[in-house]
N, C-alpha and C. Protein backbone atom coordinates (compact mmCIF):
# COMPACT_ATOMS: atom_id res chain seq x y z
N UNK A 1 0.83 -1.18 0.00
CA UNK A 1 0.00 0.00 0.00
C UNK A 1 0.88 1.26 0.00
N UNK A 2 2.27 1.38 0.55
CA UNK A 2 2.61 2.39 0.87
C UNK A 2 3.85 2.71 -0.60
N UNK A 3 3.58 1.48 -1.79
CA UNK A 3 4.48 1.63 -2.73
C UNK A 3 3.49 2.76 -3.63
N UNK A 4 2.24 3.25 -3.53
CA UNK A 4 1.18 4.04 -4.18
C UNK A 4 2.05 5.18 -3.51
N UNK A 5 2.09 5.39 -2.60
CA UNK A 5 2.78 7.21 -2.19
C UNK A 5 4.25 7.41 -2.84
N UNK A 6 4.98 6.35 -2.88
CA UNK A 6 6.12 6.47 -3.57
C UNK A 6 5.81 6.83 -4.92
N UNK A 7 5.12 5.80 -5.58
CA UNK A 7 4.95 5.95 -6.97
C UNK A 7 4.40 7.59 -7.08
N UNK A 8 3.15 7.78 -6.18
CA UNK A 8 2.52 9.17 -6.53
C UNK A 8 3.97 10.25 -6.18
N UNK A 9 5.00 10.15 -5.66
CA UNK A 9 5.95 11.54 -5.33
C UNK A 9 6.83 11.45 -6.29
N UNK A 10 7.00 10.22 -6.79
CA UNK A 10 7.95 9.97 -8.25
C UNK A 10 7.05 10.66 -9.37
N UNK A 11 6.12 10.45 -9.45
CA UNK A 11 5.29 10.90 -10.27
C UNK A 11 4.99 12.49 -10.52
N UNK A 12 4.89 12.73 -9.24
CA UNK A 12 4.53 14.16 -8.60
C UNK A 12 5.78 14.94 -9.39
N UNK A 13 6.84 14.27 -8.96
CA UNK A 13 8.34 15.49 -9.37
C UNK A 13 8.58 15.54 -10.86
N UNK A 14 7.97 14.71 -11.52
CA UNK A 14 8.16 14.31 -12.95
C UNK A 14 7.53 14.90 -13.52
N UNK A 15 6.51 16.09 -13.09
CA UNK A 15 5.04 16.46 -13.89
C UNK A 15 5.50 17.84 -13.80
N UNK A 16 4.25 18.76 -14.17
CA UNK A 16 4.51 20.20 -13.85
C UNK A 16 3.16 20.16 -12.70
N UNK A 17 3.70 21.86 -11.99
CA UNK A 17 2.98 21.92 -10.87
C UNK A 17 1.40 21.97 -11.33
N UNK A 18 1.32 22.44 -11.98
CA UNK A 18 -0.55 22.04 -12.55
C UNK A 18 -1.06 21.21 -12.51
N UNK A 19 -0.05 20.09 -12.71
CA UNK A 19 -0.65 18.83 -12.60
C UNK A 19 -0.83 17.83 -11.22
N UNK A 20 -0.05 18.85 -10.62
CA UNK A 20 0.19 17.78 -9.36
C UNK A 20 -0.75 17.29 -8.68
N UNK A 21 -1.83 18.07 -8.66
CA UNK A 21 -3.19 17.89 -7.87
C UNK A 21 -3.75 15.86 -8.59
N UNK A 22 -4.00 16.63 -10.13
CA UNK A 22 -4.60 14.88 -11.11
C UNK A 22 -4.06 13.57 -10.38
N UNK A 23 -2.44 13.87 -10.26
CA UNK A 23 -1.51 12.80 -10.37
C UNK A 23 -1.71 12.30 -9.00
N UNK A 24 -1.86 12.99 -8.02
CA UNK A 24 -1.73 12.72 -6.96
C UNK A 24 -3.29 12.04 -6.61
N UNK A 25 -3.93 12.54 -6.86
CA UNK A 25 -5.62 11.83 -6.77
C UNK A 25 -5.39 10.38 -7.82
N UNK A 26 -4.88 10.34 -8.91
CA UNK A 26 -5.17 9.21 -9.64
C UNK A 26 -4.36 8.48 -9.08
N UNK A 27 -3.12 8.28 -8.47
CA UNK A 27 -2.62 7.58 -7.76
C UNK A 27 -3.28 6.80 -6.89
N UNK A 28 -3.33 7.83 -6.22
CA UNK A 28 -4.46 7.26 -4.56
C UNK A 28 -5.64 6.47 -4.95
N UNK A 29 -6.36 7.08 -6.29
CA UNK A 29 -7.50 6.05 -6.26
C UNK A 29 -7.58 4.99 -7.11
N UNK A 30 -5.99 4.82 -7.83
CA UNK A 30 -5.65 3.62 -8.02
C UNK A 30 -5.64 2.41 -7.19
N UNK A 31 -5.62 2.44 -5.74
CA UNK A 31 -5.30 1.14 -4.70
C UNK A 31 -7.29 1.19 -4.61
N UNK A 32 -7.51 2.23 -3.96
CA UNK A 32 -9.06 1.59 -3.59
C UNK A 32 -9.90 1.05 -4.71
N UNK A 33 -9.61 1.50 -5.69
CA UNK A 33 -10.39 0.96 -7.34
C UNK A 33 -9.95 -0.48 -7.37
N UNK A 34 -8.52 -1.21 -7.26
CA UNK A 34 -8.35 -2.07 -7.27
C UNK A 34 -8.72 -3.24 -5.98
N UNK A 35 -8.62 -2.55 -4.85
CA UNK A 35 -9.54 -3.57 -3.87
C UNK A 35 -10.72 -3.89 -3.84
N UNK A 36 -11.48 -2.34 -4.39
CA UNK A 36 -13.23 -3.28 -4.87
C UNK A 36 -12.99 -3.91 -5.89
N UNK A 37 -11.81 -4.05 -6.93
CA UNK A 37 -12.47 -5.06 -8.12
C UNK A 37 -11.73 -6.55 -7.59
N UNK A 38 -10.98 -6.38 -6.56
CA UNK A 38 -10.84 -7.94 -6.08
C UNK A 38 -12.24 -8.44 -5.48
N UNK A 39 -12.60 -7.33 -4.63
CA UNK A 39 -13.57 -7.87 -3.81
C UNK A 39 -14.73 -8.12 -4.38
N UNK A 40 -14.94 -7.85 -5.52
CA UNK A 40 -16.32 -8.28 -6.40
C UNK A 40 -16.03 -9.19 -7.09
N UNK A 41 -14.87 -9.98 -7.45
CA UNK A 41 -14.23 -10.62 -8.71
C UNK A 41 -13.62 -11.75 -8.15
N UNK A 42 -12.30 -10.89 -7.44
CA UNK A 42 -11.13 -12.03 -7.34
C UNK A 42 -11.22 -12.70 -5.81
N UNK A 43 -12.26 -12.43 -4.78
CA UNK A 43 -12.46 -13.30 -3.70
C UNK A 43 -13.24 -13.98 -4.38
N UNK A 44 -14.37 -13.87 -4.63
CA UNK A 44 -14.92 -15.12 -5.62
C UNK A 44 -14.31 -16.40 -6.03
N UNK A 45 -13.58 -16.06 -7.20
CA UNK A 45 -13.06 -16.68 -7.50
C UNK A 45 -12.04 -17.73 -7.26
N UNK A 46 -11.06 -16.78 -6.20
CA UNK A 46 -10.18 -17.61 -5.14
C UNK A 46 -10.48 -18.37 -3.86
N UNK A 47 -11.61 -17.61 -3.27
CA UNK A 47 -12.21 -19.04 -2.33
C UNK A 47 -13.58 -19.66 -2.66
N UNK A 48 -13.95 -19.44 -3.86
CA UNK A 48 -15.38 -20.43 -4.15
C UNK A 48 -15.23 -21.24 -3.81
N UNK A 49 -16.55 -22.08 -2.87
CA UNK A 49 -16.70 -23.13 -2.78
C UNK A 49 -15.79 -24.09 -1.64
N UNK A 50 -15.41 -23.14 -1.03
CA UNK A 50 -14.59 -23.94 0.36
C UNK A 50 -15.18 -23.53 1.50
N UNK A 51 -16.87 -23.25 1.63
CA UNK A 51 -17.18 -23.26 3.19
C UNK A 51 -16.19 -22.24 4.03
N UNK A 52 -16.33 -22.63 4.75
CA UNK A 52 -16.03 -21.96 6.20
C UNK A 52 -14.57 -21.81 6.12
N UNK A 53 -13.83 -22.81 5.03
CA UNK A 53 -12.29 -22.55 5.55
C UNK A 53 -11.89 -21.10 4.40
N UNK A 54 -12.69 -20.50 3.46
CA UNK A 54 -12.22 -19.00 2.70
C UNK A 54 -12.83 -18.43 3.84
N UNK A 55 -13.16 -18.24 5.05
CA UNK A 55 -13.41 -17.16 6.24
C UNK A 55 -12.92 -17.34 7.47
N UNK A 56 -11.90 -18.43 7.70
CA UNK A 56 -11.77 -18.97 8.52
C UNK A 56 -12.70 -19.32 9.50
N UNK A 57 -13.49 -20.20 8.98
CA UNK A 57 -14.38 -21.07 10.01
C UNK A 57 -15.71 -20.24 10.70
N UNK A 58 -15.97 -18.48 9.96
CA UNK A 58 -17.23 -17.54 10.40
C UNK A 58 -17.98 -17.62 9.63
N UNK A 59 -17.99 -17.62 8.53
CA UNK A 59 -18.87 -17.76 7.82
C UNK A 59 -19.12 -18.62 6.44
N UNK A 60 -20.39 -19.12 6.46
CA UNK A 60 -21.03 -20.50 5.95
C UNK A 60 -21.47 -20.15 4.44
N UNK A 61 -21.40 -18.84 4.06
CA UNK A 61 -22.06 -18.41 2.72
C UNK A 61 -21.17 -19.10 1.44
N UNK A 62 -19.98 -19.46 1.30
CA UNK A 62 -19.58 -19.96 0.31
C UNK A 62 -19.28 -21.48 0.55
N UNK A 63 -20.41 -22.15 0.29
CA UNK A 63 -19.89 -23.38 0.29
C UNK A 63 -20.97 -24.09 -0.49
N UNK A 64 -20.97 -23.06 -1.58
CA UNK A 64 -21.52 -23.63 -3.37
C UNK A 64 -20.23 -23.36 -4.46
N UNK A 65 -20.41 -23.92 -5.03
CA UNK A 65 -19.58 -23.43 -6.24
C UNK A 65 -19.78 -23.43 -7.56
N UNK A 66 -19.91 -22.57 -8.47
CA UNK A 66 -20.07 -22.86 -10.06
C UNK A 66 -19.19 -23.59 -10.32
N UNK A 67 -19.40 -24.98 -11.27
CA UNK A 67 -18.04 -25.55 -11.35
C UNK A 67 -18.64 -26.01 -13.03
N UNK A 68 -17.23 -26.00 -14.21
CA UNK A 68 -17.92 -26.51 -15.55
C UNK A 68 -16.53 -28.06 -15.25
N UNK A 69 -17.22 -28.91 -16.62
CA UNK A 69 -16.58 -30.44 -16.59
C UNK A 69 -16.22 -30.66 -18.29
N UNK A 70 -14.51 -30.46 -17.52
CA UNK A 70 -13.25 -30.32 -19.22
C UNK A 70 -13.02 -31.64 -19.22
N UNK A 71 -13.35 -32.41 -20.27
CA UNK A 71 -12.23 -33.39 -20.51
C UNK A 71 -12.57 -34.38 -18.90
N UNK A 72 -13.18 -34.84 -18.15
CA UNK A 72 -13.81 -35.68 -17.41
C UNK A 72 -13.03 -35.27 -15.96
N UNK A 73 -12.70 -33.45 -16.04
CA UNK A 73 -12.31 -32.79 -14.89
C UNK A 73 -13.17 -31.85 -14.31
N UNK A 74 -13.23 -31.64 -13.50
CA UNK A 74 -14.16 -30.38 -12.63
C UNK A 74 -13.42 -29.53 -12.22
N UNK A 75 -13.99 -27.99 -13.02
CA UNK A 75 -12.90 -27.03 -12.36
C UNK A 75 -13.95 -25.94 -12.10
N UNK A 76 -13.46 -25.46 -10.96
CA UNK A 76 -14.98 -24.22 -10.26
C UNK A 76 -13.85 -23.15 -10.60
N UNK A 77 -15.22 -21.88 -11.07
CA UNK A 77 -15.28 -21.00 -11.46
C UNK A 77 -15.26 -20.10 -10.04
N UNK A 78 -16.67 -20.15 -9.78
CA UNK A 78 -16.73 -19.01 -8.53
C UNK A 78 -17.90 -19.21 -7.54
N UNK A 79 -17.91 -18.74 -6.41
CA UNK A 79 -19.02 -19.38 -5.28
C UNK A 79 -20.19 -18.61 -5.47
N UNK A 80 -21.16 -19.44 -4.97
CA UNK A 80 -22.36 -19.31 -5.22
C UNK A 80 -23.38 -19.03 -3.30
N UNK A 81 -23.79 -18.23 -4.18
CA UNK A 81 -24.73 -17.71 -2.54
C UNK A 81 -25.76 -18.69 -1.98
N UNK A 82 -24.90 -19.07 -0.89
CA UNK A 82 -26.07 -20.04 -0.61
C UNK A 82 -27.74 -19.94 0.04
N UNK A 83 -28.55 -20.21 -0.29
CA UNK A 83 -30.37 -20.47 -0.20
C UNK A 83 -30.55 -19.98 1.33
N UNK A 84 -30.57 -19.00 1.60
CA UNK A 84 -31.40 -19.07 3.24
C UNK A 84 -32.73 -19.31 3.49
N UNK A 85 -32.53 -20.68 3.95
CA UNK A 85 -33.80 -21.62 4.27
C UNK A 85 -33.64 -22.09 5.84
């Protein structure tokens, strides 16, 4: 997280002062842009379908998984919300 302030002061000295304000905002909202698109995307994807152990053992919501069948293999895609019944 703290390689974004580096990058933004490398950045910063490289520009003209007019710009410094853009550079310095697009920086910064480079890291939070990229943690919501893990968190909509790439948790999905990386703990679909393992129950309780992608939360360590709190919570029960992923323990579905989309899964398609290659060649007489099963490979999951991404978890699925499970039915509250």
């Amino acid at each position: 997280m703290f390689m974004q302030a580096g990058f933004a002061m490398v950045e910063t000295g490289l520009t003209r002062a007019k710009n410094v304000a853009h550079t310095m905002a697009m920086n910064f909202l480079v890291y939070p842009l990229g943690m919501l698109g893990f968190f909509v995307t790439g948790f999905a994807i990386m703990f679909g379908g393992m129950g309780p152990i992608g939360t360590m053992g709190g919570f029960a919501g992923l323990n579905q998984e989309f899964t398609i069948n290659l060649m007489g293999h099963n490979f999951g895609l991404l978890e699925l919300k499970a039915s509250s019944s």
